[in-house]
N, C-alpha and C. Protein backbone atom coordinates (compact mmCIF):
# COMPACT_ATOMS: atom_id res chain seq x y z
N UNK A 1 14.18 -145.16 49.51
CA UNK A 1 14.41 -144.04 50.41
C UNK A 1 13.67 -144.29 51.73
N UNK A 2 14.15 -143.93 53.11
CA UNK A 2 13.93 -144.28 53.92
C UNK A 2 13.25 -143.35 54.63
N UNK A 3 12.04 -143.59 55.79
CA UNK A 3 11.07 -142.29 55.93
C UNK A 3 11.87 -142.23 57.47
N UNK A 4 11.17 -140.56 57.74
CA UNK A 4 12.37 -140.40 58.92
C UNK A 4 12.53 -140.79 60.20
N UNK A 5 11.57 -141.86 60.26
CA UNK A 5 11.83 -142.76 61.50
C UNK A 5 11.91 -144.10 61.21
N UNK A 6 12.69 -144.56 59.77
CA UNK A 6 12.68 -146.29 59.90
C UNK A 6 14.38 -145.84 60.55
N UNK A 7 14.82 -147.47 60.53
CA UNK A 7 16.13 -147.64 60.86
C UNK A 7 16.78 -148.65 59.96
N UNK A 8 17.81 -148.63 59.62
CA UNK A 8 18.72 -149.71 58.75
C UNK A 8 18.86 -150.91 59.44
N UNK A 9 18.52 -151.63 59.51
CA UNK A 9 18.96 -153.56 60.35
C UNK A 9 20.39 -153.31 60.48
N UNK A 10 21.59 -153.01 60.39
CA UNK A 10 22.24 -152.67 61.35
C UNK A 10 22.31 -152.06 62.29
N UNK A 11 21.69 -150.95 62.65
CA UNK A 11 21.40 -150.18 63.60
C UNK A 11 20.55 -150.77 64.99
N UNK A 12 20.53 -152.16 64.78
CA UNK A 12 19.93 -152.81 66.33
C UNK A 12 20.80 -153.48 66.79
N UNK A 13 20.23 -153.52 68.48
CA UNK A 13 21.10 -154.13 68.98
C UNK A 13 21.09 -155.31 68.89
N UNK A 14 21.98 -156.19 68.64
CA UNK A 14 21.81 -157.82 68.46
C UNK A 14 20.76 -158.69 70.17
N UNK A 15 21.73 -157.66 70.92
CA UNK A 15 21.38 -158.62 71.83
C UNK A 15 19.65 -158.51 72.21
N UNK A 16 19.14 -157.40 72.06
CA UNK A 16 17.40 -157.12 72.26
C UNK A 16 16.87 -157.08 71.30
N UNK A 17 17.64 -156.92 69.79
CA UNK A 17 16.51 -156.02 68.69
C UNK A 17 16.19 -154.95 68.70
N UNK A 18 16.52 -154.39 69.88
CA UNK A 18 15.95 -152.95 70.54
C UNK A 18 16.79 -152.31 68.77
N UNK A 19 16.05 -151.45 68.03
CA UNK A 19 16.56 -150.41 67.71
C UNK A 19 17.48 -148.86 68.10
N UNK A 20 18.77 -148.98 67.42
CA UNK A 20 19.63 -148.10 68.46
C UNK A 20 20.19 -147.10 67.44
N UNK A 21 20.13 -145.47 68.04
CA UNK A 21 20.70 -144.61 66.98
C UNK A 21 22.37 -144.59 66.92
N UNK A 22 22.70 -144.18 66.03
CA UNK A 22 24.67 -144.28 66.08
C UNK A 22 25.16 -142.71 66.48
N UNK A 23 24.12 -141.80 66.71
CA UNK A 23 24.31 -140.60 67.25
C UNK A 23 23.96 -140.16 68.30
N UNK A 24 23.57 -140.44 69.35
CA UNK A 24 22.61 -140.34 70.62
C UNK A 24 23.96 -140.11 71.38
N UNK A 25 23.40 -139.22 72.18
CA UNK A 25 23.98 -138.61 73.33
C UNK A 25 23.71 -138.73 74.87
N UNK A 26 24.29 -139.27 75.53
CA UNK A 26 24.20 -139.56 77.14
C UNK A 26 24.94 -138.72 77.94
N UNK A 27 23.80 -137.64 78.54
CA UNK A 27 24.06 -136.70 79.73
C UNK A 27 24.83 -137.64 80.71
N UNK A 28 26.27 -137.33 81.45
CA UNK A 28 27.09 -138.10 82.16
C UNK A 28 27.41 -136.73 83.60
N UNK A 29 27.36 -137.16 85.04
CA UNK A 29 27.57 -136.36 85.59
C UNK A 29 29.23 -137.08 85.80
N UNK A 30 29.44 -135.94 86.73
CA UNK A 30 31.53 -135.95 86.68
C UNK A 30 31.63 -137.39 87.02
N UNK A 31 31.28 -137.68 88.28
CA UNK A 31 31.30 -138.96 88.67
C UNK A 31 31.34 -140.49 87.71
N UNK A 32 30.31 -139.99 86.70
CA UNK A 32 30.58 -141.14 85.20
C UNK A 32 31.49 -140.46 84.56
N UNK A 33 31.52 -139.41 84.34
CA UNK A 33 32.62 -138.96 83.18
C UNK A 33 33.95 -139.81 83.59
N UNK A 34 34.72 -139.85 85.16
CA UNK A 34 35.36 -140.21 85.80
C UNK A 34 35.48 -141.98 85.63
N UNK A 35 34.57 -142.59 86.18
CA UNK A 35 34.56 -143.92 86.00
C UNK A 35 34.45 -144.58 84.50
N UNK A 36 33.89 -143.95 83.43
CA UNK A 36 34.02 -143.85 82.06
C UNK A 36 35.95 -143.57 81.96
N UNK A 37 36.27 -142.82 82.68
CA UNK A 37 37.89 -142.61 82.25
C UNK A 37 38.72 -143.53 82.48
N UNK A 38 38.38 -143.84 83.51
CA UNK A 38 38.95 -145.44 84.32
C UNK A 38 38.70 -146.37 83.75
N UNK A 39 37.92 -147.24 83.55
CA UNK A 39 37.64 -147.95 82.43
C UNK A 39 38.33 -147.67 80.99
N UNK A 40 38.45 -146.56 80.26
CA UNK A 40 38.74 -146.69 79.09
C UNK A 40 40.37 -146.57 79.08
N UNK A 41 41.42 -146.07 80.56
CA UNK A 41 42.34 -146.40 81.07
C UNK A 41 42.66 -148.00 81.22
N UNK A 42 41.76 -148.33 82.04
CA UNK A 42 42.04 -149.94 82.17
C UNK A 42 42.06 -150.89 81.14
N UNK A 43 41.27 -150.80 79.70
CA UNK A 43 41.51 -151.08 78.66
C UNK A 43 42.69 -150.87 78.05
N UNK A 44 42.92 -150.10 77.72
CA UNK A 44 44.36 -149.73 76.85
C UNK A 44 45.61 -150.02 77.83
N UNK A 45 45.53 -150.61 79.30
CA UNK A 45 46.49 -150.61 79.99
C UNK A 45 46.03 -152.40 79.90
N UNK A 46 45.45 -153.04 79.78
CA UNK A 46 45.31 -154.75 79.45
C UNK A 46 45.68 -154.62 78.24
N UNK A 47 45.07 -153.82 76.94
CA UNK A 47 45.08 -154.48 75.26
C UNK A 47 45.95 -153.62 74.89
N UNK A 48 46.27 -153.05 75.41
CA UNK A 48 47.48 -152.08 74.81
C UNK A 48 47.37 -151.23 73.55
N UNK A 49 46.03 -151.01 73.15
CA UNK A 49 45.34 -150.02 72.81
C UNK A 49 44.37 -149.62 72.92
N UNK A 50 43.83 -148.10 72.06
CA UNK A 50 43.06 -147.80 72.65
C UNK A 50 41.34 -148.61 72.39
N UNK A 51 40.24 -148.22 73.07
CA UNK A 51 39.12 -148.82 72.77
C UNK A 51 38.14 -148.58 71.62
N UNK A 52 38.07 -149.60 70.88
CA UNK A 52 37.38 -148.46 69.45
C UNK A 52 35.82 -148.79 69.05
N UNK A 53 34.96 -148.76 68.71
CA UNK A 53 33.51 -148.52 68.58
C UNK A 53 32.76 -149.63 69.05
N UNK A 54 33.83 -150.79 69.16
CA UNK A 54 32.75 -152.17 68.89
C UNK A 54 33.42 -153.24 70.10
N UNK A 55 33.99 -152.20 70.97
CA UNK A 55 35.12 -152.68 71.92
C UNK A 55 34.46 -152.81 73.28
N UNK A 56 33.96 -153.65 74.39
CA UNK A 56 32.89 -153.24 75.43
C UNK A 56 33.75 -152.42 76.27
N UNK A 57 33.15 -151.31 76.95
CA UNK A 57 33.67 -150.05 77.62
C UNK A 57 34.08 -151.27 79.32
N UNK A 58 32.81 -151.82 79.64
CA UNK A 58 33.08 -153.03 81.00
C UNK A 58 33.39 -154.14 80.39
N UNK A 59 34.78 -154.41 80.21
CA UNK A 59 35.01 -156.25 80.13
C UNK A 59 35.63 -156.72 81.09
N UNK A 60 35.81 -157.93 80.52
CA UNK A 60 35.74 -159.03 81.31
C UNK A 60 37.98 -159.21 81.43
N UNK A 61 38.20 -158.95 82.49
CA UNK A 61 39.43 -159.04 82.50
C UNK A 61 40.52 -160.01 82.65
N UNK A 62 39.94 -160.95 82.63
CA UNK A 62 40.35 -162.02 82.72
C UNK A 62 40.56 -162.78 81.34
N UNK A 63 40.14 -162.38 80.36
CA UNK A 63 40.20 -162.63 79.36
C UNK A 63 41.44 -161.63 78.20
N UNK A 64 41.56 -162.42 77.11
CA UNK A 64 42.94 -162.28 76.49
C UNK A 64 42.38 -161.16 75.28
N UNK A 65 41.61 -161.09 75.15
CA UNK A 65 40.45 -160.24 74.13
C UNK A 65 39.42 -159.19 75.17
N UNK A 66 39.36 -158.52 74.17
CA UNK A 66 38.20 -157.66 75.05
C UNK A 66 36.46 -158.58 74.92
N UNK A 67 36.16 -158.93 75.53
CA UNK A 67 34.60 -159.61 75.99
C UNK A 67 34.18 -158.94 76.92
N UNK A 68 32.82 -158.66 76.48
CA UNK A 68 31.74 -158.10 77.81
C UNK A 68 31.38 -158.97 79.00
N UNK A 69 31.48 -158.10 79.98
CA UNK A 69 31.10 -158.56 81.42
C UNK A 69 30.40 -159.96 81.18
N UNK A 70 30.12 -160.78 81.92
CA UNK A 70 29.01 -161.79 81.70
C UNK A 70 28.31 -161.51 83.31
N UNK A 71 26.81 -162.11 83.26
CA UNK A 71 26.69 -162.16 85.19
C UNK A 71 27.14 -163.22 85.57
N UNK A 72 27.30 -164.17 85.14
CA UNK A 72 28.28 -164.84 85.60
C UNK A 72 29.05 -164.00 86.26
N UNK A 73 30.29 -163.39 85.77
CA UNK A 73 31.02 -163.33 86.15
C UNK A 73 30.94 -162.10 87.10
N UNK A 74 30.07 -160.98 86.80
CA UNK A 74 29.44 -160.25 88.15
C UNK A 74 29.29 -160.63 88.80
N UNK A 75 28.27 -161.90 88.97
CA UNK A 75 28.33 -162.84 90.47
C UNK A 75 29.02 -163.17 90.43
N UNK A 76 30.32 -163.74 89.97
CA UNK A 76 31.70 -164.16 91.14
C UNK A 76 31.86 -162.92 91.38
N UNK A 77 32.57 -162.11 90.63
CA UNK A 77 33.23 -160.75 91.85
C UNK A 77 31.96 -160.40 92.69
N UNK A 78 30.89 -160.16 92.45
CA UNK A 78 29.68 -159.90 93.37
C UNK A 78 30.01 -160.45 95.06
N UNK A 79 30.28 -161.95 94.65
CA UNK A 79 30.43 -162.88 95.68
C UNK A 79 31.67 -162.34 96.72
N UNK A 80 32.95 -162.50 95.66
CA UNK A 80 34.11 -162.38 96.27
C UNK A 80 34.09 -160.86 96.63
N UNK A 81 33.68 -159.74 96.78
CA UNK A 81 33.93 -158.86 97.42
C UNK A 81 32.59 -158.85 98.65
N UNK A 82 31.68 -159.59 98.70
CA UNK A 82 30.69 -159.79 99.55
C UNK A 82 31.45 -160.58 100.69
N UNK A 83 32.39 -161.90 100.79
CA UNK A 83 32.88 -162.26 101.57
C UNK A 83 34.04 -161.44 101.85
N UNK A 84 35.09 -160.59 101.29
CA UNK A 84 35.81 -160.29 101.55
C UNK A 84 35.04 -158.64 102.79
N UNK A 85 34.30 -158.56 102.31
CA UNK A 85 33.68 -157.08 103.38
C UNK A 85 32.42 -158.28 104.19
N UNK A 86 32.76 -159.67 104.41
CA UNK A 86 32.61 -160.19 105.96
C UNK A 86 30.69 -160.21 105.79
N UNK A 87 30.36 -159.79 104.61
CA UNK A 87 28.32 -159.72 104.41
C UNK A 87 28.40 -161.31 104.10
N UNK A 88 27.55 -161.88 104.64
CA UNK A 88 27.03 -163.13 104.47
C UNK A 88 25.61 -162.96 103.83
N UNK A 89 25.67 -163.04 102.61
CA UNK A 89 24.11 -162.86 101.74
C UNK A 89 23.37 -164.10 101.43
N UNK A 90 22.29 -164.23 101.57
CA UNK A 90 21.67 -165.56 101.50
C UNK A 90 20.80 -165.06 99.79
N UNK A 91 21.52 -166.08 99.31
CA UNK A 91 20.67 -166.05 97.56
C UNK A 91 19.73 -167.09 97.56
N UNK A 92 18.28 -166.44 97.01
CA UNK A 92 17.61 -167.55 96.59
C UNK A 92 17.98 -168.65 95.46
N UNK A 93 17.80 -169.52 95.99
CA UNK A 93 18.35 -170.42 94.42
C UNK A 93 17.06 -170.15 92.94
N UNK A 94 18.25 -169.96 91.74
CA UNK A 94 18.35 -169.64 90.67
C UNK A 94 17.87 -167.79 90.65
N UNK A 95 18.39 -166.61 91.64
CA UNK A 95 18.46 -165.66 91.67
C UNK A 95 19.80 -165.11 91.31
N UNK A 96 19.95 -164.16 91.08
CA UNK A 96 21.89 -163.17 90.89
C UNK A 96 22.15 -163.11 92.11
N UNK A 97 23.21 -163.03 92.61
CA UNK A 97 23.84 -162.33 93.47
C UNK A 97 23.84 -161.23 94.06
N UNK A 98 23.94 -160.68 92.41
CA UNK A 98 24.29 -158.90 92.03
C UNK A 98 22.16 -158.32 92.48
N UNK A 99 21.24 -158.96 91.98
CA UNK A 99 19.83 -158.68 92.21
C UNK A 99 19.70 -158.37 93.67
N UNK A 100 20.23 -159.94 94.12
CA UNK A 100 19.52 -160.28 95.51
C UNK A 100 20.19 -158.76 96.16
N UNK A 101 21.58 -158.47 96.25
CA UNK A 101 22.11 -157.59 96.90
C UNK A 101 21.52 -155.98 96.94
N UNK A 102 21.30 -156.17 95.57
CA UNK A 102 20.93 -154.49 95.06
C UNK A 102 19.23 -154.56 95.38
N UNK A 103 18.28 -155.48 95.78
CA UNK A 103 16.96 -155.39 96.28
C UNK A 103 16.95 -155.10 97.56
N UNK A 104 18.04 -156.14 98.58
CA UNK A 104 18.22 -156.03 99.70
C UNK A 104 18.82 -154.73 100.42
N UNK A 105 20.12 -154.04 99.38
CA UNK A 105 20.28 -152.60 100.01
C UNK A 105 19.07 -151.82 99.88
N UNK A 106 18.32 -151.99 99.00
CA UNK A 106 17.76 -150.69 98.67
C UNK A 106 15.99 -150.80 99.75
N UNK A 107 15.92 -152.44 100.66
CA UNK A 107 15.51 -152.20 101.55
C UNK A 107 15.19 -150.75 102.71
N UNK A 108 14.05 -149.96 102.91
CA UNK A 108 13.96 -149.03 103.79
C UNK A 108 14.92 -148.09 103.37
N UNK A 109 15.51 -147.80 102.52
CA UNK A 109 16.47 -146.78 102.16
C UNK A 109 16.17 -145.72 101.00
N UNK A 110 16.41 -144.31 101.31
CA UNK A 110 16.25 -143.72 100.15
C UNK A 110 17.34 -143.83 98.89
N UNK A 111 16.87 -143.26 98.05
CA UNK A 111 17.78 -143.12 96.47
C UNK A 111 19.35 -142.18 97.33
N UNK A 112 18.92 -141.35 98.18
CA UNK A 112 20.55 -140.38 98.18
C UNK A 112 21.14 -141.57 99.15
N UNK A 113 20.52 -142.24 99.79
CA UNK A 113 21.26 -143.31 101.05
C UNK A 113 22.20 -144.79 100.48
N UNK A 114 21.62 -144.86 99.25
CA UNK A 114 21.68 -145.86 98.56
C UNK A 114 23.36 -145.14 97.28
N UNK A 115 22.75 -144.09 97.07
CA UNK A 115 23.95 -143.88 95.85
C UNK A 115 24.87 -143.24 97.17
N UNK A 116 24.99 -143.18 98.59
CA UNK A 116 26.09 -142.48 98.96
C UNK A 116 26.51 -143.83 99.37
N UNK A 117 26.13 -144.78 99.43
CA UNK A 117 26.44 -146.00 100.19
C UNK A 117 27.45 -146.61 98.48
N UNK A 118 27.16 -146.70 97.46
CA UNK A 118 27.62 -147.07 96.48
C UNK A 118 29.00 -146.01 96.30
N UNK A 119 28.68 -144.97 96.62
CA UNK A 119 29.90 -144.08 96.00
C UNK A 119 31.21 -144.60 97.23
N UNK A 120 30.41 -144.75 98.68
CA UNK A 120 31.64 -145.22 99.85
C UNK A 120 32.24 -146.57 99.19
N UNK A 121 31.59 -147.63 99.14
CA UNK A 121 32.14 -149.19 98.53
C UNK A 121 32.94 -148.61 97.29
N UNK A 122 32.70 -147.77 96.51
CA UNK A 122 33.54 -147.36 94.94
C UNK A 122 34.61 -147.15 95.07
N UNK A 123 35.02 -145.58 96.19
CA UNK A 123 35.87 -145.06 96.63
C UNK A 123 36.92 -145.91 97.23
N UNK A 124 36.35 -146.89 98.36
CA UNK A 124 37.11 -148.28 98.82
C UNK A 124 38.00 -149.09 97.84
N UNK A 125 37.13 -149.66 97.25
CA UNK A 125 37.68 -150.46 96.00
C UNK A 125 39.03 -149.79 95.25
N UNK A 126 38.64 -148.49 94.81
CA UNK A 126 39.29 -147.71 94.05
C UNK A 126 40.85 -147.46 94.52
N UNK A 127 40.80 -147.15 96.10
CA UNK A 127 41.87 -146.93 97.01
C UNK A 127 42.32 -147.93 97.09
N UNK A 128 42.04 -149.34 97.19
CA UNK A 128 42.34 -150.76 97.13
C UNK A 128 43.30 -151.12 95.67
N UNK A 129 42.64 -150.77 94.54
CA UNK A 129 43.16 -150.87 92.93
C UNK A 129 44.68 -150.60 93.05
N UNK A 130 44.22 -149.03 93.59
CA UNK A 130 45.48 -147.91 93.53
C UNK A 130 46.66 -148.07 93.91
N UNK A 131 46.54 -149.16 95.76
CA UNK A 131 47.16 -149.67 96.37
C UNK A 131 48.57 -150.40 95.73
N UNK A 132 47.33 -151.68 95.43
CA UNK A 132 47.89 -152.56 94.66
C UNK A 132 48.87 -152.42 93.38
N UNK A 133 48.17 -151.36 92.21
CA UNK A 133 49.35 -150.80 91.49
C UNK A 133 50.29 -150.40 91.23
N UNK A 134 50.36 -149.57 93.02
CA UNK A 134 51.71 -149.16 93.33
C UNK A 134 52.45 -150.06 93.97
N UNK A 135 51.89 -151.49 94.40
CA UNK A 135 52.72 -152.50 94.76
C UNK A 135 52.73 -152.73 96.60
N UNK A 136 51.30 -152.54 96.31
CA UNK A 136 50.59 -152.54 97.84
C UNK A 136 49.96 -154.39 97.66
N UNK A 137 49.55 -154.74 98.80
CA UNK A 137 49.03 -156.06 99.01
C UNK A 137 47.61 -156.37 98.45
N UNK A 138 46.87 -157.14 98.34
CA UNK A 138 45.51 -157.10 97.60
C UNK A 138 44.37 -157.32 98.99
């Protein structure tokens, strides 16, 4: 019998060990509720069903299976939307992309300057997706 704070060895995460509950709840404001919807849209519109417990919510789309993001592959899109919006970022060698960028915005800037600056690039992108779906140019 188990006392009321061990955990079963399934219940961790492989990738840390971190111990993880299968009931925990994450406060989401609209804005995630929203991008949580999109995502679990964009899944079932690649795999042609829906996403089920063990399925990553961010994959990797390029792939024929559902697989989680890699940074790898964050830094390429990192990259390719960095040249395509004309930022020339200088990476230290053996740094992310995705780091160097997100240290460098958050240069002299507050937390509301920083998430309104993320929500403008989101919104962009998003209008860009939308475009394209309906058979707009990329």
């Amino acid at each position: 019998m188990k006392g009321k704070n061990e955990r079963d060895p399934e219940e961790t995460d492989d990738r840390k060990g971190i111990a993880m509950r299968n009931d925990r709840t994450i406060p989401m404001s609209k804005e995630m509720v929203e991008i949580m919807k999109e995502q679990l849209d964009a899944f079932r519109e690649k795999f042609g069903r829906e996403a089920g417990p063990e399925d990553p919510v961010f994959f990797n789309p390029d792939c024929d299976t559902p697989m989680p993001l890699t940074a790898e592959y964050m830094d390429r899109m990192m990259t390719e939307a960095l040249q395509r919006a004309g930022i020339d970022l200088h990476v230290p060698p053996g740094e992310s992309v995705f780091d160097t960028f997100i240290s460098q915005m958050r240069q002299g800037r507050t937390r509301g300057e920083i998430e309104a600056e993320v929500r403008r690039m989101r919104l962009k992108e998003r209008n860009k997706r939308k475009s394209i779906r309906k058979g707009g140019t990329k």
